[in-house]
PDB file of N, CA and C in Angstrom:
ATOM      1  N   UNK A   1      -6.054 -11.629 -16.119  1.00  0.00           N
ATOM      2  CA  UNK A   1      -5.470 -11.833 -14.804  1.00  0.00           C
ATOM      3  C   UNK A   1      -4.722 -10.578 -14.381  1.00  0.00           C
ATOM      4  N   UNK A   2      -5.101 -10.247 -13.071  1.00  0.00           N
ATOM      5  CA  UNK A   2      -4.608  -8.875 -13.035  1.00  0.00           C
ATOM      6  C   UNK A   2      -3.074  -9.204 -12.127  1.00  0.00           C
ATOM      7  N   UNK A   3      -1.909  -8.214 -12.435  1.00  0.00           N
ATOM      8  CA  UNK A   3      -0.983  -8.099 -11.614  1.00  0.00           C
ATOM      9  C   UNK A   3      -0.793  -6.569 -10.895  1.00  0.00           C
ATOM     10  N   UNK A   4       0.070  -7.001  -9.744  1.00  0.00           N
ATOM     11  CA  UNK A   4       0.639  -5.574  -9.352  1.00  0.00           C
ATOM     12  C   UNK A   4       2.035  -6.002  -9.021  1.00  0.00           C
ATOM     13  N   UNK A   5       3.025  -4.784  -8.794  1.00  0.00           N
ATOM     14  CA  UNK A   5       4.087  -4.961  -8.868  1.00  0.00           C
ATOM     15  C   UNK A   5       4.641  -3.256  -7.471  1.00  0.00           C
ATOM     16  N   UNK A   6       5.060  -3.931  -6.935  1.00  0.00           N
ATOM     17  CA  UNK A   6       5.488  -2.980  -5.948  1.00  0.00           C
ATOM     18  C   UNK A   6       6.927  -2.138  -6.610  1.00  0.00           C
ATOM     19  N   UNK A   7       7.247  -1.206  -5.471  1.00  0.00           N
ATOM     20  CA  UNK A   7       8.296  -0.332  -5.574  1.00  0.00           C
ATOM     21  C   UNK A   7       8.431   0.849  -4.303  1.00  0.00           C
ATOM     22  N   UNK A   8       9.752   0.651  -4.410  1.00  0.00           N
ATOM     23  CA  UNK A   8      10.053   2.007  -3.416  1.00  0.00           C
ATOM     24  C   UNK A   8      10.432   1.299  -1.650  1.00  0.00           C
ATOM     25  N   UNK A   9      10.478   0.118  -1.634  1.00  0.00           N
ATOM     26  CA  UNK A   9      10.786  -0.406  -0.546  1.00  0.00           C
ATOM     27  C   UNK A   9      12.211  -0.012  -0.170  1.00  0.00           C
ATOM     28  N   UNK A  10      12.779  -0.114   1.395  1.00  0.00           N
ATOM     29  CA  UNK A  10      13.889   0.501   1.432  1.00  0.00           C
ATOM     30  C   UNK A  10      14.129   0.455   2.850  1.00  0.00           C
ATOM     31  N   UNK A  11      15.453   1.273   3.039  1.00  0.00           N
ATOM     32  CA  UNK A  11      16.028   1.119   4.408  1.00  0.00           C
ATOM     33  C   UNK A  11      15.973   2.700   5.021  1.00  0.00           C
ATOM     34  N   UNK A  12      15.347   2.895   6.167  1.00  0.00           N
ATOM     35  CA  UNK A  12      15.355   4.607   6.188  1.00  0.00           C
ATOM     36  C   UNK A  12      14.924   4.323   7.624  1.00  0.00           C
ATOM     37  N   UNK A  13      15.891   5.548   8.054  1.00  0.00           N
ATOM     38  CA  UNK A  13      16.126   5.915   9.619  1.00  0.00           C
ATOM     39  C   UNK A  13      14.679   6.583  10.165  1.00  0.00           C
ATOM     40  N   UNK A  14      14.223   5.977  11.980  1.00  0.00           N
ATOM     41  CA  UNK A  14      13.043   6.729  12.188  1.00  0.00           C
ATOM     42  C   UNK A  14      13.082   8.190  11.805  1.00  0.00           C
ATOM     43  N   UNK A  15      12.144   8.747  11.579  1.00  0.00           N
ATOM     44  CA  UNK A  15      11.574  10.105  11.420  1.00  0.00           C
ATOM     45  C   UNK A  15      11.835  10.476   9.838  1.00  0.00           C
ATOM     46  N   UNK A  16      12.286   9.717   8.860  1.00  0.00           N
ATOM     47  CA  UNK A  16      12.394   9.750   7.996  1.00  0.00           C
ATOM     48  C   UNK A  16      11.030   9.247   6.694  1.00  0.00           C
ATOM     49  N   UNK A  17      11.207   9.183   5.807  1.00  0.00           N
ATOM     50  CA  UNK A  17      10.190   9.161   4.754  1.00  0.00           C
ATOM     51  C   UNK A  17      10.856   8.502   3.921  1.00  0.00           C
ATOM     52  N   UNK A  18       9.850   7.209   3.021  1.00  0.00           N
ATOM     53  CA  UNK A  18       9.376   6.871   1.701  1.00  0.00           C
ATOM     54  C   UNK A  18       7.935   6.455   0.870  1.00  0.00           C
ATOM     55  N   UNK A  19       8.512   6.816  -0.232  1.00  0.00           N
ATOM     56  CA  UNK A  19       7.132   6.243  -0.611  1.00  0.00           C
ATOM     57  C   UNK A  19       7.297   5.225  -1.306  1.00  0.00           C
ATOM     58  N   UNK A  20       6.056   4.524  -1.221  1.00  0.00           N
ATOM     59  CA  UNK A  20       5.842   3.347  -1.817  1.00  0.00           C
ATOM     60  C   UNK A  20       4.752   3.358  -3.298  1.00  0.00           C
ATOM     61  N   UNK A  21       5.278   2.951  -4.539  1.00  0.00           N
ATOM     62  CA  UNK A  21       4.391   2.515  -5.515  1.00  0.00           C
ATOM     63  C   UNK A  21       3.714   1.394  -5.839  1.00  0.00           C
ATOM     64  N   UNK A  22       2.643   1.095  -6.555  1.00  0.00           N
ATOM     65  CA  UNK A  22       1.920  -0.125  -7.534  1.00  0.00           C
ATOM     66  C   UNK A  22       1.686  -0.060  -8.455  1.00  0.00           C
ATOM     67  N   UNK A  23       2.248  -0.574  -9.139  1.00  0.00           N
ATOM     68  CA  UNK A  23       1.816  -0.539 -10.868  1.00  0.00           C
ATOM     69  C   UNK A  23       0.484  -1.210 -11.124  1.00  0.00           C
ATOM     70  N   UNK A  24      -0.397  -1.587 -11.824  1.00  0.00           N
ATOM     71  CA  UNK A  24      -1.567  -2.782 -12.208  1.00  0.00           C
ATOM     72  C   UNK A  24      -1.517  -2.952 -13.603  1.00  0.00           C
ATOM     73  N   UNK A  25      -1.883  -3.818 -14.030  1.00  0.00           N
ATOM     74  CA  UNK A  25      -2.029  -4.181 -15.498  1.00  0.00           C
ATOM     75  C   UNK A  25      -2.904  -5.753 -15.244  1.00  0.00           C
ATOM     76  N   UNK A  26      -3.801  -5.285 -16.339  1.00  0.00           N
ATOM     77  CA  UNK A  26      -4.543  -6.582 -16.703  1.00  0.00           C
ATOM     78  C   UNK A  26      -5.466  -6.566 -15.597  1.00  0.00           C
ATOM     79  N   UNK A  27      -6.282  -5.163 -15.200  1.00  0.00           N
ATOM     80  CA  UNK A  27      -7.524  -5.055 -15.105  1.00  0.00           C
ATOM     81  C   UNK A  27      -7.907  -3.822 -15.362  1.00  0.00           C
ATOM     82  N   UNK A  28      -9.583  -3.533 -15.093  1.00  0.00           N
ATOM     83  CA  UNK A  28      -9.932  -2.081 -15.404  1.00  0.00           C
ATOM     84  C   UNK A  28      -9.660  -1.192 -14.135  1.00  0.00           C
ATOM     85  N   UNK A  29      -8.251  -0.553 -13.936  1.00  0.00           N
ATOM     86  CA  UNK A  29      -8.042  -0.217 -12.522  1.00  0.00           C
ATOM     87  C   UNK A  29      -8.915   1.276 -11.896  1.00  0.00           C
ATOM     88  N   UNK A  30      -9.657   1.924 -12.576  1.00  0.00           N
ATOM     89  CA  UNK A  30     -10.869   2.544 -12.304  1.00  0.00           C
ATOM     90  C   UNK A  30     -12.040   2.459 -11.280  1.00  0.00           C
ATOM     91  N   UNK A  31     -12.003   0.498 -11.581  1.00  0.00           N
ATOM     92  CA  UNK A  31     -13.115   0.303 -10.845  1.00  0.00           C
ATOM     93  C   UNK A  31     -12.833  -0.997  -9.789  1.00  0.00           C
ATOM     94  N   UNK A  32     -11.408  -0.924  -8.994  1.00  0.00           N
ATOM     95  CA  UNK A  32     -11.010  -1.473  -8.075  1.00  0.00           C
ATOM     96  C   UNK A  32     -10.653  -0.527  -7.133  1.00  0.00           C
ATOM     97  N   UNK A  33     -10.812  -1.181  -6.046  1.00  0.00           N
ATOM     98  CA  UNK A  33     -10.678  -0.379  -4.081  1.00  0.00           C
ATOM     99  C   UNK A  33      -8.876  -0.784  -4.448  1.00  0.00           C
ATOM    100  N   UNK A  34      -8.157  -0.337  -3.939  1.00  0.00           N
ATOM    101  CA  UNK A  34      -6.478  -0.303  -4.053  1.00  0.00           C
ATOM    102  C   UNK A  34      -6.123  -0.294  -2.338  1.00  0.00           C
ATOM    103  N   UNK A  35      -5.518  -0.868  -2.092  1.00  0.00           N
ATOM    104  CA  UNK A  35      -4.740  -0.884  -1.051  1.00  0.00           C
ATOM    105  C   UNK A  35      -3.479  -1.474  -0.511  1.00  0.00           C
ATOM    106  N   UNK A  36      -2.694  -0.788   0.380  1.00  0.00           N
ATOM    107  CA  UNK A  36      -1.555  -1.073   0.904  1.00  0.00           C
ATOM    108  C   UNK A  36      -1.747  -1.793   2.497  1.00  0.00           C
ATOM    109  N   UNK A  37      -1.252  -3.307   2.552  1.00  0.00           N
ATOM    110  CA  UNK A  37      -1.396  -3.948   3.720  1.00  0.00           C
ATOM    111  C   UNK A  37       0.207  -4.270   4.401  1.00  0.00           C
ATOM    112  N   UNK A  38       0.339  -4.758   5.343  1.00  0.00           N
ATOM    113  CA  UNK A  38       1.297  -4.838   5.273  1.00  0.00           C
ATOM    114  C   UNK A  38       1.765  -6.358   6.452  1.00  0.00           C
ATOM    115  N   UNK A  39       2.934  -6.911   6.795  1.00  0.00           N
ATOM    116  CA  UNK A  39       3.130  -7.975   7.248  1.00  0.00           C
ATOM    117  C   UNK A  39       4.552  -7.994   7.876  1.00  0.00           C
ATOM    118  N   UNK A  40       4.378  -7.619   9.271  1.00  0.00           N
ATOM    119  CA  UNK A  40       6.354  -7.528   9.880  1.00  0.00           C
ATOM    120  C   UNK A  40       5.988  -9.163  10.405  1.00  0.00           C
ATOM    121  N   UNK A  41       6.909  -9.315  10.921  1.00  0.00           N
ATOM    122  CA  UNK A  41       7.569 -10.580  11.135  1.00  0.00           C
ATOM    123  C   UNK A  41       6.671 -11.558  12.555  1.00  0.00           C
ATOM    124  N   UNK A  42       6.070 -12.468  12.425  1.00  0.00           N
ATOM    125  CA  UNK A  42       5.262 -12.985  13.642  1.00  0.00           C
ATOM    126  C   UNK A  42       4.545 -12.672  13.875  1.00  0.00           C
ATOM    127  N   UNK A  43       3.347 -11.920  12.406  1.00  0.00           N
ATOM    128  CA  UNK A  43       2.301 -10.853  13.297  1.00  0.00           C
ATOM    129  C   UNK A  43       1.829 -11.587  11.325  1.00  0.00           C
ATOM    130  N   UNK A  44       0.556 -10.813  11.429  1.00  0.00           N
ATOM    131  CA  UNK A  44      -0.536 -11.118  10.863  1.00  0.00           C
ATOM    132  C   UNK A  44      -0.424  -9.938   9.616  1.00  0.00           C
ATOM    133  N   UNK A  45      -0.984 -10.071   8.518  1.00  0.00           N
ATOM    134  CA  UNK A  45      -1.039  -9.104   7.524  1.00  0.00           C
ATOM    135  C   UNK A  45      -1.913  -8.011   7.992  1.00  0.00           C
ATOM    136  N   UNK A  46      -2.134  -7.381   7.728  1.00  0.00           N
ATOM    137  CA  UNK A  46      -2.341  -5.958   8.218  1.00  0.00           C
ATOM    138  C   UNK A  46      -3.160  -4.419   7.456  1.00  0.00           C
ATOM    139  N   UNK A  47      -4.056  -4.512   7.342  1.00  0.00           N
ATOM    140  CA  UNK A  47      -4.456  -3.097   6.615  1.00  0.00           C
ATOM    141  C   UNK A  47      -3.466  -1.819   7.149  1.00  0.00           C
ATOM    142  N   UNK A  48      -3.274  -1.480   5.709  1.00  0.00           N
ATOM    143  CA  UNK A  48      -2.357  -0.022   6.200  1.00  0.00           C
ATOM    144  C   UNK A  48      -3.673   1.329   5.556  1.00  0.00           C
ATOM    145  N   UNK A  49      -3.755   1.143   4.575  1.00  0.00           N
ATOM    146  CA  UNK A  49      -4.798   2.331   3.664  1.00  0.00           C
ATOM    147  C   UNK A  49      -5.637   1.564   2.460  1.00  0.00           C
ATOM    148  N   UNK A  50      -6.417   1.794   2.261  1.00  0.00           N
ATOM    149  CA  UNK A  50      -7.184   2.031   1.047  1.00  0.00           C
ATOM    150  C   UNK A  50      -7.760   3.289   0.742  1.00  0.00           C
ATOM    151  N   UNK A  51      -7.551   3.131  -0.772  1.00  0.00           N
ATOM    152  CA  UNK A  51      -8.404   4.573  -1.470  1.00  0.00           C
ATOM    153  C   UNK A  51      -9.022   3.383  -2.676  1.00  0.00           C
ATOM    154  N   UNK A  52     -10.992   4.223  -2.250  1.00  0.00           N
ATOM    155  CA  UNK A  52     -11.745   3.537  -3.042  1.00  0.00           C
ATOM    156  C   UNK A  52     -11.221   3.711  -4.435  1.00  0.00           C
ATOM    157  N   UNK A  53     -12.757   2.855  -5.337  1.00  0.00           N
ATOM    158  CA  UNK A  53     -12.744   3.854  -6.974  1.00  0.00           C
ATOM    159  C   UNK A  53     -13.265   5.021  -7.001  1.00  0.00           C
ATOM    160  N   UNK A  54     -13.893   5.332  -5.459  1.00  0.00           N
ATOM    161  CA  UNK A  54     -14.521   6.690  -5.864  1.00  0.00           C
ATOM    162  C   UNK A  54     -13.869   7.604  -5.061  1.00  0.00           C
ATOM    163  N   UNK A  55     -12.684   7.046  -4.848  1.00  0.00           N
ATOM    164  CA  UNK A  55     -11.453   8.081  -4.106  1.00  0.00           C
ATOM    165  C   UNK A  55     -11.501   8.356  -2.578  1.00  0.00           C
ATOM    166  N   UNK A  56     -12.541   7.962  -1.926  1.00  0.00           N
ATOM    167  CA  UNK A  56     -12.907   7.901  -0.229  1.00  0.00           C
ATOM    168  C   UNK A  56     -11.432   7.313   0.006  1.00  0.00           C
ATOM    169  N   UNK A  57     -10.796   7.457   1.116  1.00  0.00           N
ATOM    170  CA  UNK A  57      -9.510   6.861   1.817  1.00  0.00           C
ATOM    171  C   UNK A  57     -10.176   6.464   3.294  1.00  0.00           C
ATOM    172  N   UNK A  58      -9.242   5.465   3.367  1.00  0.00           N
ATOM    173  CA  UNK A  58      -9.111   4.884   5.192  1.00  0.00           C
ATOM    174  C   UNK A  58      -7.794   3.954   5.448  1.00  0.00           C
ATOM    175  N   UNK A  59      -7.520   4.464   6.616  1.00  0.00           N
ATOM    176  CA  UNK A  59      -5.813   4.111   7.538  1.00  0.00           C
ATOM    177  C   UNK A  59      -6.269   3.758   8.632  1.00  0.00           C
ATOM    178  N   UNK A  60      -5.346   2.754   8.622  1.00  0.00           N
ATOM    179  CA  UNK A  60      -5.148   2.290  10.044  1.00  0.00           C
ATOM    180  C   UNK A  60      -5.305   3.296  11.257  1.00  0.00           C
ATOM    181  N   UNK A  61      -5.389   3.149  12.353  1.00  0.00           N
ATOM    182  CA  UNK A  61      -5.206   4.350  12.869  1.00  0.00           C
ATOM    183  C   UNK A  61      -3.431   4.385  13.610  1.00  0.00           C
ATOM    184  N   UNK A  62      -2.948   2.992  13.710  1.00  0.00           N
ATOM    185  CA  UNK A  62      -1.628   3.753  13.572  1.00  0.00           C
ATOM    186  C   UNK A  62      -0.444   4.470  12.626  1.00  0.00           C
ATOM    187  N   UNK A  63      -1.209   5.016  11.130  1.00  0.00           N
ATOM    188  CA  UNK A  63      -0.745   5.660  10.469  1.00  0.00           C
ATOM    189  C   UNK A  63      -1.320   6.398  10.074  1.00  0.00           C
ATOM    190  N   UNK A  64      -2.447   6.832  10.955  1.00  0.00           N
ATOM    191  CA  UNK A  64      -3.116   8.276  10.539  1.00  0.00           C
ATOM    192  C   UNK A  64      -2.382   9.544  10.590  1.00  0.00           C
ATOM    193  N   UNK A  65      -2.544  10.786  10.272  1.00  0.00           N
ATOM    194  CA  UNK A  65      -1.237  11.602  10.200  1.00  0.00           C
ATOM    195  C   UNK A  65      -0.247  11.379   9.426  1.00  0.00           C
ATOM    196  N   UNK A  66       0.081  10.336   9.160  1.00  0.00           N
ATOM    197  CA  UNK A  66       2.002   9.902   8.923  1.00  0.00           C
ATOM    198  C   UNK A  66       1.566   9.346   7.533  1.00  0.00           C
ATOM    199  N   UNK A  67       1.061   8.881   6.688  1.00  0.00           N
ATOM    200  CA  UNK A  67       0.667   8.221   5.683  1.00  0.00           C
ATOM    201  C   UNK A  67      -0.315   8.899   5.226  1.00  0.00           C
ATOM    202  N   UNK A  68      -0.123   9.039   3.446  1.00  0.00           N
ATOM    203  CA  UNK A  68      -1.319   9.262   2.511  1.00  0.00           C
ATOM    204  C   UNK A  68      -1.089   8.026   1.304  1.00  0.00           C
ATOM    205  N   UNK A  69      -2.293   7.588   1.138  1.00  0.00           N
ATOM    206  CA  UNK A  69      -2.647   6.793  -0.026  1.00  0.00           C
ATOM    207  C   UNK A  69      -3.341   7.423  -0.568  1.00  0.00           C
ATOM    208  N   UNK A  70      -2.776   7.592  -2.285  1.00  0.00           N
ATOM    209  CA  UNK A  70      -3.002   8.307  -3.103  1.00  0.00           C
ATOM    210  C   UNK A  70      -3.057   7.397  -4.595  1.00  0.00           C
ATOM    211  N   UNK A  71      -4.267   7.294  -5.634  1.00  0.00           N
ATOM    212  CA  UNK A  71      -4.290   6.760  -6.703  1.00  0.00           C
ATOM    213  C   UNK A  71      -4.073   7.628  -8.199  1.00  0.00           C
ATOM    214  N   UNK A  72      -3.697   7.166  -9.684  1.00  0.00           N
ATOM    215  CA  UNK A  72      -4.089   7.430 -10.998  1.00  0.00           C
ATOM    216  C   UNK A  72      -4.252   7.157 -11.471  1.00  0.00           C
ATOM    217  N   UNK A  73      -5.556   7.354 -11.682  1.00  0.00           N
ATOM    218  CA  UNK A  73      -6.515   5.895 -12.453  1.00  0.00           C
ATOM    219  C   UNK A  73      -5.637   5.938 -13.878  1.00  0.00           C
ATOM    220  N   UNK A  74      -5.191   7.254 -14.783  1.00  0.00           N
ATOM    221  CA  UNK A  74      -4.664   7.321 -16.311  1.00  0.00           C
ATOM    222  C   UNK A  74      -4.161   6.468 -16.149  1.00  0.00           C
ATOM    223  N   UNK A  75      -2.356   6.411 -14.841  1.00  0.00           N
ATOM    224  CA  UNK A  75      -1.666   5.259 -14.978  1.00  0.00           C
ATOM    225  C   UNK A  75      -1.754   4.340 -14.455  1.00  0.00           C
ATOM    226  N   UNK A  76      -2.391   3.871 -13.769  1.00  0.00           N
ATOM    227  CA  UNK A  76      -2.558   2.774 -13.150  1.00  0.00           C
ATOM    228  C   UNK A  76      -2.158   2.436 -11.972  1.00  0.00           C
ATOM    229  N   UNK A  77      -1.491   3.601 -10.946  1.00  0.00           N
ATOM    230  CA  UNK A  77      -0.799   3.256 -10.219  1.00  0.00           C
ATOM    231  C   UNK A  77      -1.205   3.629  -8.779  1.00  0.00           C
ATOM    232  N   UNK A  78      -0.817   3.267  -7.735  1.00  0.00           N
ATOM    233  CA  UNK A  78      -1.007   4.032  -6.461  1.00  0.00           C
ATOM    234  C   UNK A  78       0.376   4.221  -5.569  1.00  0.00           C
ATOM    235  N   UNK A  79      -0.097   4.880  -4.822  1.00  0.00           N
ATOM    236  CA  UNK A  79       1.263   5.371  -4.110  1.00  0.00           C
ATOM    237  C   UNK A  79       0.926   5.374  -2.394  1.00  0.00           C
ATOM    238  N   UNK A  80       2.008   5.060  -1.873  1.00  0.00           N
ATOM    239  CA  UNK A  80       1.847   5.624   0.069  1.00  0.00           C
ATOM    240  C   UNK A  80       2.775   6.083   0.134  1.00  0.00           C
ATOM    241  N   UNK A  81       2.591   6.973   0.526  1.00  0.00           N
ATOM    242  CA  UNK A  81       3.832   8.335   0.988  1.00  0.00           C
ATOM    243  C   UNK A  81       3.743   8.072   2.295  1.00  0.00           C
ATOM    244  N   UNK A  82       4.532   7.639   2.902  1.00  0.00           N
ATOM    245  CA  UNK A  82       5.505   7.367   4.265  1.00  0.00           C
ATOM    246  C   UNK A  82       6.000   7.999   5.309  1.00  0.00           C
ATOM    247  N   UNK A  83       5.255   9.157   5.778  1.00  0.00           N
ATOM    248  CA  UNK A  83       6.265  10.332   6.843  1.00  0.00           C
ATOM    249  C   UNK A  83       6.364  10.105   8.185  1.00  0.00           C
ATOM    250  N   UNK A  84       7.274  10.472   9.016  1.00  0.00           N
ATOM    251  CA  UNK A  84       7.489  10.629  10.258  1.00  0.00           C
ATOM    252  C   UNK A  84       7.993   8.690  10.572  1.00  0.00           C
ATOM    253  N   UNK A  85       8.703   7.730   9.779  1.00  0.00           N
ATOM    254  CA  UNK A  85       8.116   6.885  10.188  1.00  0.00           C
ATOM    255  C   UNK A  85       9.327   6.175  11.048  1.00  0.00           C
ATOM    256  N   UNK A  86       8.326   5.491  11.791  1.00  0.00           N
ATOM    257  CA  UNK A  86       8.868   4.854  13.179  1.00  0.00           C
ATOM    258  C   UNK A  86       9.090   3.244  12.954  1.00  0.00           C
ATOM    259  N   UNK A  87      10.756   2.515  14.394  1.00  0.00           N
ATOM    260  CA  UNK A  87      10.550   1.091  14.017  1.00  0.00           C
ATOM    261  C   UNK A  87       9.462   0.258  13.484  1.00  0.00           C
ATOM    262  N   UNK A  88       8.580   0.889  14.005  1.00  0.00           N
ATOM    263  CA  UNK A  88       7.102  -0.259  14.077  1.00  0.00           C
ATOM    264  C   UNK A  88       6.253  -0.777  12.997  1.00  0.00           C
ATOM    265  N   UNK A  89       6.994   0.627  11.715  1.00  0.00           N
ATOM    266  CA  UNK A  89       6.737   0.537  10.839  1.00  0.00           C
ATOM    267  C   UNK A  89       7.479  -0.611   9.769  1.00  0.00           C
ATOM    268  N   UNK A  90       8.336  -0.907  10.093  1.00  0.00           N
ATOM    269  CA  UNK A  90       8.810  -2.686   9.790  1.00  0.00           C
ATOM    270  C   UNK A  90       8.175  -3.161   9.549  1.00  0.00           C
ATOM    271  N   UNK A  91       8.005  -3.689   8.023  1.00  0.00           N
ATOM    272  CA  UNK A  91       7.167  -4.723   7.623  1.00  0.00           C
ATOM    273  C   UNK A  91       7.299  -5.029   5.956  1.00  0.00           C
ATOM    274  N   UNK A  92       6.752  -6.253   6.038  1.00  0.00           N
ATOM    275  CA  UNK A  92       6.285  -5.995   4.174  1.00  0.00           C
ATOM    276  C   UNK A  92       5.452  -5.679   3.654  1.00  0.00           C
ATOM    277  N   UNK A  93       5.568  -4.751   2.655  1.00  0.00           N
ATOM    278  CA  UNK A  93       4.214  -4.044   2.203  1.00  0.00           C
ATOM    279  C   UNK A  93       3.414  -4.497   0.761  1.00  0.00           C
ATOM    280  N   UNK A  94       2.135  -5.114   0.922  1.00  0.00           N
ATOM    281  CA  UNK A  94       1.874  -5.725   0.063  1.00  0.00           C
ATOM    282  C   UNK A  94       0.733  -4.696  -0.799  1.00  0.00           C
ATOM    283  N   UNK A  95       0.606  -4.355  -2.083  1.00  0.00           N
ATOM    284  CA  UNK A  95      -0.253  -3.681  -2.696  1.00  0.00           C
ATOM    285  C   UNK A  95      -1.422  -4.993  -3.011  1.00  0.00           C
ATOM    286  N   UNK A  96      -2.835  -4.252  -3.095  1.00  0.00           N
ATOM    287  CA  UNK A  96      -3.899  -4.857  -3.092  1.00  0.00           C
ATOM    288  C   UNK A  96      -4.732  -4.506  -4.070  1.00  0.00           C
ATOM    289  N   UNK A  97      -5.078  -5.178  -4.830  1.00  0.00           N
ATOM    290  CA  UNK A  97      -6.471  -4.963  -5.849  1.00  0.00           C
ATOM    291  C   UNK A  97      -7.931  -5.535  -5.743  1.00  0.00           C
ATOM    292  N   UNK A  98      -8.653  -5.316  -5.409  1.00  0.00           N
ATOM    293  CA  UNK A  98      -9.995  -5.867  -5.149  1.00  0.00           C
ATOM    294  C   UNK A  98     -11.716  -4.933  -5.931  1.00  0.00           C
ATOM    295  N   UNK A  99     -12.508  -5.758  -5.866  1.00  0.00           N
ATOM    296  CA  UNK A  99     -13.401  -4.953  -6.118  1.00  0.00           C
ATOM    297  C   UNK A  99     -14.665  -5.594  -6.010  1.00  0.00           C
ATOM    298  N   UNK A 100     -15.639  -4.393  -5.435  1.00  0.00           N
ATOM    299  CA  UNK A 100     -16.479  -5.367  -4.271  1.00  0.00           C
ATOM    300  C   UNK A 100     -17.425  -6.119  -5.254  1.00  0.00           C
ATOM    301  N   UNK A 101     -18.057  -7.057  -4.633  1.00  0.00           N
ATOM    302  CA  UNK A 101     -19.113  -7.665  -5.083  1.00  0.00           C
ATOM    303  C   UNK A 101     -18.486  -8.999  -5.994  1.00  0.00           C
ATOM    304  N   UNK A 102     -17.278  -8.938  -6.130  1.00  0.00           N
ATOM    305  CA  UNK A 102     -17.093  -9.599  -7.286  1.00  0.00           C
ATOM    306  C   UNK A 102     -16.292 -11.270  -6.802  1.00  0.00           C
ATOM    307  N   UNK A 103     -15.476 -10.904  -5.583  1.00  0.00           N
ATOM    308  CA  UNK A 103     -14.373 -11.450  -4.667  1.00  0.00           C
ATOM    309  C   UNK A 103     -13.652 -11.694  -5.476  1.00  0.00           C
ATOM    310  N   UNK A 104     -12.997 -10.652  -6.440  1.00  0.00           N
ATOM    311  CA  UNK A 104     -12.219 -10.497  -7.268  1.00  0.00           C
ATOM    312  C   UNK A 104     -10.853  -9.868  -6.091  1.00  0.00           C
ATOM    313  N   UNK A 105      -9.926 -10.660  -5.662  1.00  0.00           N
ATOM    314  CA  UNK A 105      -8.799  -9.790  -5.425  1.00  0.00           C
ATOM    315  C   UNK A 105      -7.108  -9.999  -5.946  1.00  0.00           C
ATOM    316  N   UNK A 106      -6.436  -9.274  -5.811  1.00  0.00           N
ATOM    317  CA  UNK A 106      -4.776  -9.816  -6.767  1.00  0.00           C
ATOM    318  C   UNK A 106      -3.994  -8.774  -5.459  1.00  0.00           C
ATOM    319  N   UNK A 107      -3.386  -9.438  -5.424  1.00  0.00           N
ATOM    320  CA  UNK A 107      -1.866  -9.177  -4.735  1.00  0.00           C
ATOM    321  C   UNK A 107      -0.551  -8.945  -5.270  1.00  0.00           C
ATOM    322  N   UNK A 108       0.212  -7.995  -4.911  1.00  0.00           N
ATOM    323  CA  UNK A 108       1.457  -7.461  -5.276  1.00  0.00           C
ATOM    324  C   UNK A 108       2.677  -9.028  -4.460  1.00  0.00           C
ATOM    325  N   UNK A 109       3.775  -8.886  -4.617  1.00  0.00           N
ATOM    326  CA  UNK A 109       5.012  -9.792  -4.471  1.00  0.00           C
ATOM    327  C   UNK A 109       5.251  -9.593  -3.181  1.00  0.00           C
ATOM    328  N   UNK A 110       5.147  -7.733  -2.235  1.00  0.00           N
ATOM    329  CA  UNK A 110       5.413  -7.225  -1.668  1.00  0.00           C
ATOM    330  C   UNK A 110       6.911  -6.668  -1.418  1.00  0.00           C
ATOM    331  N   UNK A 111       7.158  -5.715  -0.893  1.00  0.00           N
ATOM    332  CA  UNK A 111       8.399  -4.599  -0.590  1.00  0.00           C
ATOM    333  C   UNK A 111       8.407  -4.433   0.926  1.00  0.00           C
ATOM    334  N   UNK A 112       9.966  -4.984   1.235  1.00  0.00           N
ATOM    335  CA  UNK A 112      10.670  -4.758   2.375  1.00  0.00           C
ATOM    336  C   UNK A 112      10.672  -3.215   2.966  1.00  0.00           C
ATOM    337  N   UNK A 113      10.118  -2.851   3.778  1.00  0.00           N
ATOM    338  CA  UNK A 113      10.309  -1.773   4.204  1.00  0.00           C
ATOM    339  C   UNK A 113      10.973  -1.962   5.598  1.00  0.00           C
ATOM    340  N   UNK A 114      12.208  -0.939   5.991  1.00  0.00           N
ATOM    341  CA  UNK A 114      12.822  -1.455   7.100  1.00  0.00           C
ATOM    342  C   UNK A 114      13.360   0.292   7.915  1.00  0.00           C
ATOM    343  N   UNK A 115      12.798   0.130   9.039  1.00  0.00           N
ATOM    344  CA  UNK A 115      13.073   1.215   9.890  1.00  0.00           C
ATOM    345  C   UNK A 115      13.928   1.047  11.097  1.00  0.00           C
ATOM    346  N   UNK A 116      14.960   1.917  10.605  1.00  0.00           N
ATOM    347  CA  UNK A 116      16.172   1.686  12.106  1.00  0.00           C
ATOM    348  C   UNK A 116      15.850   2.923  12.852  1.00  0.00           C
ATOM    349  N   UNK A 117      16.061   2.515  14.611  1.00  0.00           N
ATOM    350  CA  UNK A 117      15.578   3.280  15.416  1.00  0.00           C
ATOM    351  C   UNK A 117      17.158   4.324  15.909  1.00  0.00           C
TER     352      UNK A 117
END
């Protein structure tokens, strides 16, 4: 059973930066698509990025520019680095494990991310 476990959630003024981590354990994280979705308040969960297993990336397009999703397969982890970021960016950010063909997916707890304007 696979888990993930978030990190790096936080309180940070627009135009400011964080990043966000995922740990995984208890799958082969090599050969899962990874992604960061996310969920503000009265609105719907949300694709933010994925980076395949074969390292291809795709963003939303309102965080193109401003966001990189970045993986390591050694440790297991992925990361979104957070720049320039704006109220809108309010939300919870949930890390994602999936891998196609299988409808194998696991979900992180998710991390408060909170932007004052």
């Amino acid at each position: 059973q696979g888990q993930l476990v978030e990190s790096g959630g936080g309180l940070q003024q627009a135009g400011g930066s964080l990043r966000l981590s995922c740990e995984a354990s208890g799958i082969i994280f090599s050969t899962y698509n990874m992604g960061w979705y996310r969920q503000a308040p009265g609105k719907q969960r949300e694709l933010v990025a994925v980076v395949s297993s074969g390292g291809g990336t795709t963003y939303a397009d309102s965080v193109k520019g401003r966001f990189t999703i970045s993986r390591d397969n050694v440790k297991g982890t992925v990361t979104l680095q957070m720049n320039s970021l704006k109220s809108e960016d309010t939300a919870v950010y949930f890390c994602s494990a999936s891998r196609v063909g299988s409808g194998l997916q696991y979900w992180g707890q998710g991390t408060l991310v909170t932007v004052s304007s």
